[in-house]
Protein backbone atom coordinates (compact mmCIF):
# COMPACT_ATOMS: atom_id res chain seq x y z
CA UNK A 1 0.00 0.00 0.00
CA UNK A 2 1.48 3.24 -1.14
CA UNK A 3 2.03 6.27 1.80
CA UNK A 4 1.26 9.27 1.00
CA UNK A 5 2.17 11.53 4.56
CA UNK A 6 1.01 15.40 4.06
CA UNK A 7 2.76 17.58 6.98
CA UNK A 8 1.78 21.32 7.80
CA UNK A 9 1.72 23.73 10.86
CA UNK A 10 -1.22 22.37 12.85
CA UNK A 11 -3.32 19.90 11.09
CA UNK A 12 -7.05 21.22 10.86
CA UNK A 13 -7.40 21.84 7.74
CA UNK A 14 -4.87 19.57 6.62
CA UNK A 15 -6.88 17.12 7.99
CA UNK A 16 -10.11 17.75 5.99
CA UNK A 17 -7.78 17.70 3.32
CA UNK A 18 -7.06 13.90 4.27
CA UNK A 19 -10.33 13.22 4.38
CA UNK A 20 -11.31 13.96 1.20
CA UNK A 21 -8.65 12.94 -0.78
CA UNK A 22 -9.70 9.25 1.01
CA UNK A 23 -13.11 9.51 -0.57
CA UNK A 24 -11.27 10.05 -4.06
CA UNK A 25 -9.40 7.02 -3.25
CA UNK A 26 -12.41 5.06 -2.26
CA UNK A 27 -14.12 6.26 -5.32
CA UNK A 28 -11.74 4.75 -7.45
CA UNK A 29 -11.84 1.62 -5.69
CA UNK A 30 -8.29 1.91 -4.54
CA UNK A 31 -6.00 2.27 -1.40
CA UNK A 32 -3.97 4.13 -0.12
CA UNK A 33 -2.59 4.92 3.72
CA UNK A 34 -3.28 8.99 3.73
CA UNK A 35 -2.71 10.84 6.92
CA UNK A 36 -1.23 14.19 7.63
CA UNK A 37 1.37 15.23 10.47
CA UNK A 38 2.43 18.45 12.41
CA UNK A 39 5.82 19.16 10.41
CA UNK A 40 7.48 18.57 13.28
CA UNK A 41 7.37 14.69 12.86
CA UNK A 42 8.90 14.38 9.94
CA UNK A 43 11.49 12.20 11.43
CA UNK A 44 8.92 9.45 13.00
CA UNK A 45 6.33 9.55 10.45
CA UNK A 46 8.07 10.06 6.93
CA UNK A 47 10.81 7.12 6.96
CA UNK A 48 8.41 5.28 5.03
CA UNK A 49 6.86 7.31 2.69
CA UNK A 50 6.57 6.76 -0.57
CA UNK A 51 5.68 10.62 -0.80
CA UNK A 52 5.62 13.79 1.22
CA UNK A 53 3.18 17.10 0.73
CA UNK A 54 4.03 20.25 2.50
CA UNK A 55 0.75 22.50 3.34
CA UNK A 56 1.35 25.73 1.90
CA UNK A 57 1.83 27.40 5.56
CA UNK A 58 5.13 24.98 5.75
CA UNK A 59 6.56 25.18 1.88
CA UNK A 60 9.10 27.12 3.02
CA UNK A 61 10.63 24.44 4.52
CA UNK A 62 10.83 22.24 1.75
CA UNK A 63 14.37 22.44 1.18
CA UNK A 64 15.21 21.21 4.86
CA UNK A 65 12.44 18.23 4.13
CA UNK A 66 13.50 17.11 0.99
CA UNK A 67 17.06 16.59 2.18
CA UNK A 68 14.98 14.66 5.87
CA UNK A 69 13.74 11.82 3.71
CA UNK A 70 14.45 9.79 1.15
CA UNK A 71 11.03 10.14 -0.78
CA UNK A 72 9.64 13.20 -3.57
CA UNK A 73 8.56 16.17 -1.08
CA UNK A 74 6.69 18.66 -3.27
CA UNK A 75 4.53 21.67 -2.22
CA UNK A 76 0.14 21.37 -2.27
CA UNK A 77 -0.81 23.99 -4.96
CA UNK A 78 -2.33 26.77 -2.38
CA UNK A 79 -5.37 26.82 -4.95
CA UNK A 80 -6.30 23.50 -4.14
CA UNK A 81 -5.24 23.15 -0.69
CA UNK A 82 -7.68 26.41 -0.62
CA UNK A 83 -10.63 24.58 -2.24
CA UNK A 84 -9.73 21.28 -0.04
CA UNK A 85 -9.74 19.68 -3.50
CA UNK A 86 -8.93 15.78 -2.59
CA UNK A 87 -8.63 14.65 -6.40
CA UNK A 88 -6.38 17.20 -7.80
CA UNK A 89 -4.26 16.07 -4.20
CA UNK A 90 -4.41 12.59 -4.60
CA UNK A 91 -3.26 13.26 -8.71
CA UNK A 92 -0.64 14.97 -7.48
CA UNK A 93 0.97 12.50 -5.25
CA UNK A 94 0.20 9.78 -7.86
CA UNK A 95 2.15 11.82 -10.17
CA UNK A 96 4.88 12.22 -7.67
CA UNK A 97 4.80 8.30 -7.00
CA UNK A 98 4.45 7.08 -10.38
CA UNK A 99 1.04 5.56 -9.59
């Protein structure tokens, strides 16, 4: 099962975000393990990750993530971490994962 860990500042909206990118997922009929972590975890939670999305809050950082783990770290588009879009998410880390 592919991981796909999102990390930002705090997590509430991030977390919606989660949410509806698993509905996309179960709309296809596939799955995935989805979650999303303070950044401050990155150690403990992103190890294993077949990808990592930064909120746009945290971007800045990712520099100093992409050189933490050992997976593609790439920024949410702000437009659809705006619109809490879950499919143009879930694309993206597909695209990131090869999947």
């Amino acid at each position: 099962m592919k991981k796909i860990i999102l990390l930002c500042a705090g997590g509430m909206s991030t977390g919606v975000l989660v949410n509806n990118m698993k509905a996309v997922a179960r709309q296809k009929s596939e799955e995935y393990f989805i979650d999303a972590f303070p950044i401050n975890a990155v150690e403990t939670v992103c190890q294993d990750a077949d990808c990592v999305l930064l909120g746009p809050q945290v971007s800045y950082q990712l520099a100093e993530i992409t050189s933490a783990v050992s997976c593609p770290v790439e920024s949410i588009d702000m437009r659809h971490y705006g619109m809490m879009d879950g499919a143009k998410v879930l694309d993206q880390a597909l695209a990131m994962i090869g999947g």
